[in-house]
PDB file of N, CA and C in Angstrom:
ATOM      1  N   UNK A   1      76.305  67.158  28.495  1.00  0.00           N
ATOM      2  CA  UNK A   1      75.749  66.027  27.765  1.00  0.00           C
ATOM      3  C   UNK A   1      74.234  66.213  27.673  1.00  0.00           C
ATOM      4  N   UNK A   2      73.452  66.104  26.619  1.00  0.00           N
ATOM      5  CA  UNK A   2      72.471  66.526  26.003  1.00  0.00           C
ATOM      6  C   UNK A   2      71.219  64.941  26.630  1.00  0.00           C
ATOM      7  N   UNK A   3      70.049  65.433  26.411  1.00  0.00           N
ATOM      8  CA  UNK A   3      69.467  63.749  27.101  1.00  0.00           C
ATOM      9  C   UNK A   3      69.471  62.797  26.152  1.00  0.00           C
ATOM     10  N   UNK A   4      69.812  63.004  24.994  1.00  0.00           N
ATOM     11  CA  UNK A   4      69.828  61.688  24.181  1.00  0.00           C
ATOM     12  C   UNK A   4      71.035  61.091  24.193  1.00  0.00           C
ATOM     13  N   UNK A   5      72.363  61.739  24.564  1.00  0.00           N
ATOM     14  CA  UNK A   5      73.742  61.383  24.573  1.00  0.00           C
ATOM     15  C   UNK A   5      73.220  60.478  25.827  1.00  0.00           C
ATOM     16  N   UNK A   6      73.148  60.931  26.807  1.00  0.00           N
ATOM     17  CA  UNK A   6      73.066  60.325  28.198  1.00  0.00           C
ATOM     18  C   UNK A   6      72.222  58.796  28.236  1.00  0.00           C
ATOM     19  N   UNK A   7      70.878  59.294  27.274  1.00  0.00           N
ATOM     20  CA  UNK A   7      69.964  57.880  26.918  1.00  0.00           C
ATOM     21  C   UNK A   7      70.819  57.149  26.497  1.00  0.00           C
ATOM     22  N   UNK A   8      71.419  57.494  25.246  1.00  0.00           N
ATOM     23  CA  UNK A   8      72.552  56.386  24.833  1.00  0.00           C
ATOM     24  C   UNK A   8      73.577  55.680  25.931  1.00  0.00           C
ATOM     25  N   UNK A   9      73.974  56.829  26.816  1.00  0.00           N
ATOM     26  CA  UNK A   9      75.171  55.959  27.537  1.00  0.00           C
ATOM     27  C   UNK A   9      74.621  54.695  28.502  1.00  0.00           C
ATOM     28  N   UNK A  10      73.562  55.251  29.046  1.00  0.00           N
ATOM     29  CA  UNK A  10      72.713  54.049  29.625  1.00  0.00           C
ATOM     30  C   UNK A  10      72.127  52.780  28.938  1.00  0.00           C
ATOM     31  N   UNK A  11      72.085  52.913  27.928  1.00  0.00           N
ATOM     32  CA  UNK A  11      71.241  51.756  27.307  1.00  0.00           C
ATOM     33  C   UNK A  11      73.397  50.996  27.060  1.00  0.00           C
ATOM     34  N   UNK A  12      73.914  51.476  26.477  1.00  0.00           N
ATOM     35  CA  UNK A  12      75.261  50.789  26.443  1.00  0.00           C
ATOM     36  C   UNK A  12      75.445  50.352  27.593  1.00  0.00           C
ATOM     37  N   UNK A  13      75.664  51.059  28.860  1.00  0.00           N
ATOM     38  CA  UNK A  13      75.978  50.402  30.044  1.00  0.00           C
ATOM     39  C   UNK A  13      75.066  49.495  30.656  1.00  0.00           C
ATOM     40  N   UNK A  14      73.730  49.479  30.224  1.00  0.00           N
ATOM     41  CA  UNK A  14      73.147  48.206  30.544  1.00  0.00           C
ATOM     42  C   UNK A  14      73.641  47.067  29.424  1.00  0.00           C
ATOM     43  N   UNK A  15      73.426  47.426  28.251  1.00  0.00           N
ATOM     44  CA  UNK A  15      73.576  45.699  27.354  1.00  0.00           C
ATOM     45  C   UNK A  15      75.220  45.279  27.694  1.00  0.00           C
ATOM     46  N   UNK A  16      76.062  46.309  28.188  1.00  0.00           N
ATOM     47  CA  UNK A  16      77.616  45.527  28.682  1.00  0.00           C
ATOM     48  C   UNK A  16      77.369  45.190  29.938  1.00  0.00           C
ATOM     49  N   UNK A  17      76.707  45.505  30.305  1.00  0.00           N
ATOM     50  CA  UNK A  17      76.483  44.699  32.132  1.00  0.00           C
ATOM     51  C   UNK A  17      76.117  43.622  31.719  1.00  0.00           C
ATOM     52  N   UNK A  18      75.080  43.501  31.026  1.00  0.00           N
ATOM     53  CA  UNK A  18      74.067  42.251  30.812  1.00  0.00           C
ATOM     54  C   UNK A  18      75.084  41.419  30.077  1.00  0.00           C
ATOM     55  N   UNK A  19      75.595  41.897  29.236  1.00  0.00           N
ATOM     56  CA  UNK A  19      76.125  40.781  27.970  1.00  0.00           C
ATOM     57  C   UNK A  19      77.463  40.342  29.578  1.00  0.00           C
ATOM     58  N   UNK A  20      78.191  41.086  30.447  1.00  0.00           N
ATOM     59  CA  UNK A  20      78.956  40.216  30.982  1.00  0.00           C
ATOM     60  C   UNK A  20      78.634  39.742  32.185  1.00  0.00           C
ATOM     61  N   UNK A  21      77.287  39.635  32.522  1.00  0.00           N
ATOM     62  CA  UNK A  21      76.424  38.952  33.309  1.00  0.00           C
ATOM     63  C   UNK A  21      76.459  37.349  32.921  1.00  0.00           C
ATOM     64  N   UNK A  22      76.338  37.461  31.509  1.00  0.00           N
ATOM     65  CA  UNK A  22      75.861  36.380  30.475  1.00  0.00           C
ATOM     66  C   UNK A  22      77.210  35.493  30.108  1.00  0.00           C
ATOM     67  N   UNK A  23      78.627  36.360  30.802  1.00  0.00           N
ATOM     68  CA  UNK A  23      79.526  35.988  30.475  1.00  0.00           C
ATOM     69  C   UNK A  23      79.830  35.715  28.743  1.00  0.00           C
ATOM     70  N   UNK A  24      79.669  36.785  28.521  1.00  0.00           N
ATOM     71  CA  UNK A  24      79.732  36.786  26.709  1.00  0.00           C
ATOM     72  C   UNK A  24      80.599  37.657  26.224  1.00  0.00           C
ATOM     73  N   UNK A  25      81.726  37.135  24.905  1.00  0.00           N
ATOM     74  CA  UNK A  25      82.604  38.486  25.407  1.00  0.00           C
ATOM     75  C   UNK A  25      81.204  39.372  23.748  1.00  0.00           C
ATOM     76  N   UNK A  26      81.994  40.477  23.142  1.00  0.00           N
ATOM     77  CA  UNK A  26      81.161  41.134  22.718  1.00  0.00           C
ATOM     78  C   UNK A  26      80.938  40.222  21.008  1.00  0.00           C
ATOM     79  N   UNK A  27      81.826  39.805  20.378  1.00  0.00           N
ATOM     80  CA  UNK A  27      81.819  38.612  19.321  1.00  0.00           C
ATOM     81  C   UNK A  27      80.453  37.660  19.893  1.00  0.00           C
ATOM     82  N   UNK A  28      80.704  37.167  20.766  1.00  0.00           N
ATOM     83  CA  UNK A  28      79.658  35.947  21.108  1.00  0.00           C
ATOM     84  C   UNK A  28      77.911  36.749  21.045  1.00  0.00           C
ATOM     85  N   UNK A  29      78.028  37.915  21.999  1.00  0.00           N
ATOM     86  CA  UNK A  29      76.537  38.399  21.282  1.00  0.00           C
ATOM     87  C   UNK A  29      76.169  38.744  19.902  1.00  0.00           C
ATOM     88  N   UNK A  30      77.379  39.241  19.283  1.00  0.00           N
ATOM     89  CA  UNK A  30      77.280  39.909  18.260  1.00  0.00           C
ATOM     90  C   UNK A  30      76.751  38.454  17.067  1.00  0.00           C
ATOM     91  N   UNK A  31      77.610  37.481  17.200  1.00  0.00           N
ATOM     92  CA  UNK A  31      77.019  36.158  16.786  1.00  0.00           C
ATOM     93  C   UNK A  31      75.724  36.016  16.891  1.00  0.00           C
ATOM     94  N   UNK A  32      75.142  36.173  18.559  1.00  0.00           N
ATOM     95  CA  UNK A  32      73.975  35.532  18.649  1.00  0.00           C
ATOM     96  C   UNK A  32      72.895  36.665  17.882  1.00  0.00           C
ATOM     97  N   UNK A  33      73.452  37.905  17.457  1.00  0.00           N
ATOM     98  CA  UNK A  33      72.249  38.757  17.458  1.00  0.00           C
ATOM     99  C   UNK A  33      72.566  39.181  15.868  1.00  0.00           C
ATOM    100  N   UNK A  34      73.428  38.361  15.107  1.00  0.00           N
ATOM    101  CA  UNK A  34      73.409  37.931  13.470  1.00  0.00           C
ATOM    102  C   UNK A  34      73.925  39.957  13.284  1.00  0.00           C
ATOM    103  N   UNK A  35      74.820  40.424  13.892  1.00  0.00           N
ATOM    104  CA  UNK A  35      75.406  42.004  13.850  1.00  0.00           C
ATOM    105  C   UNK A  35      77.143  41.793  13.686  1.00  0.00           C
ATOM    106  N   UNK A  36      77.498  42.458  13.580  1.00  0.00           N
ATOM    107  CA  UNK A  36      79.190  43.053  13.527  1.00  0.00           C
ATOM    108  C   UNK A  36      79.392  42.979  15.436  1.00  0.00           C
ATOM    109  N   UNK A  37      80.951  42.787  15.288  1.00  0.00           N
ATOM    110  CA  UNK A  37      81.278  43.187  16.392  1.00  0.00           C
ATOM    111  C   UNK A  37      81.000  44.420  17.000  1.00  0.00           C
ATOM    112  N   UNK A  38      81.381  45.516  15.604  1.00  0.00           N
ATOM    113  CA  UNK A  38      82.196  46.705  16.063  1.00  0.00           C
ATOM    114  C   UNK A  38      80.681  47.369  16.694  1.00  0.00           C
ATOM    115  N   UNK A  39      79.409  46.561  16.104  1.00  0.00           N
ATOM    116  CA  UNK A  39      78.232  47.532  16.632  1.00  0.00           C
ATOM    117  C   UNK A  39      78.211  46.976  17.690  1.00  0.00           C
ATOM    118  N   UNK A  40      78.185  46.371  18.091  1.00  0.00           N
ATOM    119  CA  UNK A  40      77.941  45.926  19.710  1.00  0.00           C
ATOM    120  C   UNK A  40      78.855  47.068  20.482  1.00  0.00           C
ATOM    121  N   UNK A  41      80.098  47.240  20.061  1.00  0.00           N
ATOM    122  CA  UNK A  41      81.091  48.109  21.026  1.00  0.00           C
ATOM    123  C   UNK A  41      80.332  49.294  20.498  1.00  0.00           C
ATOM    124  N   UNK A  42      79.755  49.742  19.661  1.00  0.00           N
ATOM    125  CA  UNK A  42      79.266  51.256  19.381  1.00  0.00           C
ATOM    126  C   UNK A  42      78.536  51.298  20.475  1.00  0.00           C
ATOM    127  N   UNK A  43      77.478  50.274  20.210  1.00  0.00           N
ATOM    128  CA  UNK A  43      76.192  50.294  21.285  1.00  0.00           C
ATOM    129  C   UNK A  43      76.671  50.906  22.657  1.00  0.00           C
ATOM    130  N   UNK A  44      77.485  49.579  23.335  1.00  0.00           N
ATOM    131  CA  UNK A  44      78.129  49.764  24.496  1.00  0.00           C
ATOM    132  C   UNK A  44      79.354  51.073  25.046  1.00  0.00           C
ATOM    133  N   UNK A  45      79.396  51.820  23.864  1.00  0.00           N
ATOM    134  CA  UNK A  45      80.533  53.185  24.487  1.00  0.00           C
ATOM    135  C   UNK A  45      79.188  54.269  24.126  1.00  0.00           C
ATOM    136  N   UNK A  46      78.340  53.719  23.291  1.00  0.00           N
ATOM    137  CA  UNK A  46      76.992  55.024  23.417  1.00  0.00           C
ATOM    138  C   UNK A  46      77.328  56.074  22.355  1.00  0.00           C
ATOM    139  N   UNK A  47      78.279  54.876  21.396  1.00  0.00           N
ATOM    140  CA  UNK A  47      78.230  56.097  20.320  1.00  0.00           C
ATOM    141  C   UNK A  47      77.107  55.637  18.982  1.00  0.00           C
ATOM    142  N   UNK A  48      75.832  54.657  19.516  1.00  0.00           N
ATOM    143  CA  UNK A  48      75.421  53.805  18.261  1.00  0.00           C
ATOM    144  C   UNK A  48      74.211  53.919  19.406  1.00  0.00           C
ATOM    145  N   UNK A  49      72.748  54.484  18.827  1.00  0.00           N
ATOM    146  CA  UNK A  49      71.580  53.858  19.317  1.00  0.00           C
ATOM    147  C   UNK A  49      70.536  52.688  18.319  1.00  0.00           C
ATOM    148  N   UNK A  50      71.041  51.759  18.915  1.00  0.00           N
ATOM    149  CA  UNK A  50      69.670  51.109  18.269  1.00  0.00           C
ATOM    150  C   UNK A  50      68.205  50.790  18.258  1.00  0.00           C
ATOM    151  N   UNK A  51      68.181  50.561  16.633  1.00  0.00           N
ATOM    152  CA  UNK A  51      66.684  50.926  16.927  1.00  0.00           C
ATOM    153  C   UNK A  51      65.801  49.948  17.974  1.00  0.00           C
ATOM    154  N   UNK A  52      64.534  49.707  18.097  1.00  0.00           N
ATOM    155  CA  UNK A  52      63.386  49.071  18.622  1.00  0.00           C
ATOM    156  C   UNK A  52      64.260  47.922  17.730  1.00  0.00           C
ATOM    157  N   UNK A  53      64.012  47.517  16.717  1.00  0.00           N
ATOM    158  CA  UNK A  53      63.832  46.083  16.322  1.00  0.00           C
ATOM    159  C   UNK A  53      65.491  45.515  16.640  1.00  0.00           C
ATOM    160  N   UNK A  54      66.434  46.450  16.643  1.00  0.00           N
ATOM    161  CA  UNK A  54      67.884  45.516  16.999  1.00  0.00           C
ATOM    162  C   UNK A  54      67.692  45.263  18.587  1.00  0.00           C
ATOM    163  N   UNK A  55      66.885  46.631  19.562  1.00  0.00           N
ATOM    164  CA  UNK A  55      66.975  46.592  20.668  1.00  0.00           C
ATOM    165  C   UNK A  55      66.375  44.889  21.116  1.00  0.00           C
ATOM    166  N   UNK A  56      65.118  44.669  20.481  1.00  0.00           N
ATOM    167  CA  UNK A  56      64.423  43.281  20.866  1.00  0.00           C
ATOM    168  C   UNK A  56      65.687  42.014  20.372  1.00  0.00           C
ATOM    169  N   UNK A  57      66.176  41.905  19.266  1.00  0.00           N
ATOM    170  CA  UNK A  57      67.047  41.030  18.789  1.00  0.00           C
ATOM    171  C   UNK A  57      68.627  41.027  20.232  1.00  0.00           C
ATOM    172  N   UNK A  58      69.006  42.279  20.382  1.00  0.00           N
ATOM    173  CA  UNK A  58      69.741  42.553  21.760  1.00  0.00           C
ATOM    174  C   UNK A  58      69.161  41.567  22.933  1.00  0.00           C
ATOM    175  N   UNK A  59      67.800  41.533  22.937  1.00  0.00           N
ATOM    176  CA  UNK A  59      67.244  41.541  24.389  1.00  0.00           C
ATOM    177  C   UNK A  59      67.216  39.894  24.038  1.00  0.00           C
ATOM    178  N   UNK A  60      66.713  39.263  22.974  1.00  0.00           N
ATOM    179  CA  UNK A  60      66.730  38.079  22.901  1.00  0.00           C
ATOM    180  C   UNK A  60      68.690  37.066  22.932  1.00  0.00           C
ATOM    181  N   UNK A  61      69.525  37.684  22.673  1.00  0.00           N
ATOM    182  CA  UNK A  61      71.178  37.453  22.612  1.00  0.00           C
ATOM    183  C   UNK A  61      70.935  37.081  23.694  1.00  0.00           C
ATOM    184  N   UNK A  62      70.696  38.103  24.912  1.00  0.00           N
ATOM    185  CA  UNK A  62      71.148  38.798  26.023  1.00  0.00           C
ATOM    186  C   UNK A  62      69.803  37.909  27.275  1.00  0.00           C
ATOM    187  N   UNK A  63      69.519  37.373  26.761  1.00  0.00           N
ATOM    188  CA  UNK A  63      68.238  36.296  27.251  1.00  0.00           C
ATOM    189  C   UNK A  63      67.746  37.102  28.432  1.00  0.00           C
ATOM    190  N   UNK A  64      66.914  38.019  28.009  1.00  0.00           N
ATOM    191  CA  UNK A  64      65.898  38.822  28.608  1.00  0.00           C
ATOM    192  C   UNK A  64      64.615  39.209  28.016  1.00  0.00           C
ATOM    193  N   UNK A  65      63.891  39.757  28.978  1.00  0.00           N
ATOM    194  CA  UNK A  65      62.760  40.075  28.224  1.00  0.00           C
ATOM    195  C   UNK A  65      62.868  41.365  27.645  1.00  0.00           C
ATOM    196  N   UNK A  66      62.030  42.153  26.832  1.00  0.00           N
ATOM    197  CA  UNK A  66      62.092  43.573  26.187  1.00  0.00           C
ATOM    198  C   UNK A  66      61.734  44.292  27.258  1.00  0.00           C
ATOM    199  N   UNK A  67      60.607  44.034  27.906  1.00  0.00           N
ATOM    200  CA  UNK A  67      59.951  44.705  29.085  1.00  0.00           C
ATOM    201  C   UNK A  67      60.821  45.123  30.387  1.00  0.00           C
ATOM    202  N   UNK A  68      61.775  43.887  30.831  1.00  0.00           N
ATOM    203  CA  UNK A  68      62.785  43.993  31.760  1.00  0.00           C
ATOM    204  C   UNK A  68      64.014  44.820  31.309  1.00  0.00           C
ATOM    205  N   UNK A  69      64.285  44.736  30.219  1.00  0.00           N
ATOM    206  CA  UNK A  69      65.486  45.622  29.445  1.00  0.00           C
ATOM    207  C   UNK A  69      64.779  47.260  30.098  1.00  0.00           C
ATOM    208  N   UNK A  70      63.741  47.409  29.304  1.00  0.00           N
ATOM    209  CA  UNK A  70      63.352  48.687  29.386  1.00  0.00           C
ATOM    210  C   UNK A  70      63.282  49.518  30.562  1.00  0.00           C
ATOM    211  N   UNK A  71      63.104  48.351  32.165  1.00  0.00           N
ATOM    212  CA  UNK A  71      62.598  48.717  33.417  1.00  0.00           C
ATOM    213  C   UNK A  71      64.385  49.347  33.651  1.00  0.00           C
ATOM    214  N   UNK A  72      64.834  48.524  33.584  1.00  0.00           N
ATOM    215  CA  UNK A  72      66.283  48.672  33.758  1.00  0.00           C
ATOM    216  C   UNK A  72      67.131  50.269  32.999  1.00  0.00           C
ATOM    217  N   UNK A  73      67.132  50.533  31.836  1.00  0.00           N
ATOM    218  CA  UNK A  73      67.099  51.423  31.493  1.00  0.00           C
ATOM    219  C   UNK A  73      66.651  52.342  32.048  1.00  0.00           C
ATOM    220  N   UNK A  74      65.234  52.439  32.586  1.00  0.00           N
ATOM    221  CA  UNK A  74      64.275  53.705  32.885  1.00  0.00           C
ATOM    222  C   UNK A  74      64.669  54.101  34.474  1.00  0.00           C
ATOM    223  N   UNK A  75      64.966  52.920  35.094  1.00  0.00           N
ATOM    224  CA  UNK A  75      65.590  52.718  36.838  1.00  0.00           C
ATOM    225  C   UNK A  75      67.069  53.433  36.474  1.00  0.00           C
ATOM    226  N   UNK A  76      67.896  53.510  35.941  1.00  0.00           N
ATOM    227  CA  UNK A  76      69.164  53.502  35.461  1.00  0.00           C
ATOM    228  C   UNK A  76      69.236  55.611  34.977  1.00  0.00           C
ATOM    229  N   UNK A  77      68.000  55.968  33.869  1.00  0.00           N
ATOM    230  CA  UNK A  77      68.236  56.471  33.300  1.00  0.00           C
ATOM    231  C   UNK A  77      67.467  57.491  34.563  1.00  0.00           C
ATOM    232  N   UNK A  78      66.656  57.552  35.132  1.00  0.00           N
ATOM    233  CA  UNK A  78      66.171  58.212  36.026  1.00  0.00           C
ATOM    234  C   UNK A  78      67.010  58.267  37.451  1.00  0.00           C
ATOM    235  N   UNK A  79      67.689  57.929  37.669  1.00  0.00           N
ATOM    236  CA  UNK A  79      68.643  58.419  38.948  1.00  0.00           C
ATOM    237  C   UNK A  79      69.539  59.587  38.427  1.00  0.00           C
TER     238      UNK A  79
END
């Protein structure tokens, strides 16, 4: 797995942690973040990176900050 495959799988496995932190199934974010279902599940299996501006719209669904998203990722993507 190449480092952008891997970037991807992490950023999915954080917004599905988070979104079922939030107790949301993937419809209910996808609502809050005005997207399709099916991208939310792209996001989350890491076959879909989104950009900066869906990532912030994500982070706002997902009632976090951009800054904390990112720490999380970088803690995540660095082990």
């Amino acid at each position: 797995m190449n480092e952008a495959q891997s970037l991807k799988q992490v950023i999915g496995k954080t917004v599905k942690a988070l979104r079922l932190r939030q107790d949301l199934t993937q419809e209910d974010l996808a609502d809050l973040c005005n997207v399709d279902r099916s991208y939310i599940s792209m996001i989350e299996v890491g076959r879909n990176e989104p950009s900066v501006t869906k990532l912030f719209i994500l982070c706002k669904g997902l009632e976090i900050k951009p800054s904390d998203f990112f720490r999380l990722i970088e803690r995540e993507y660095g082990e």
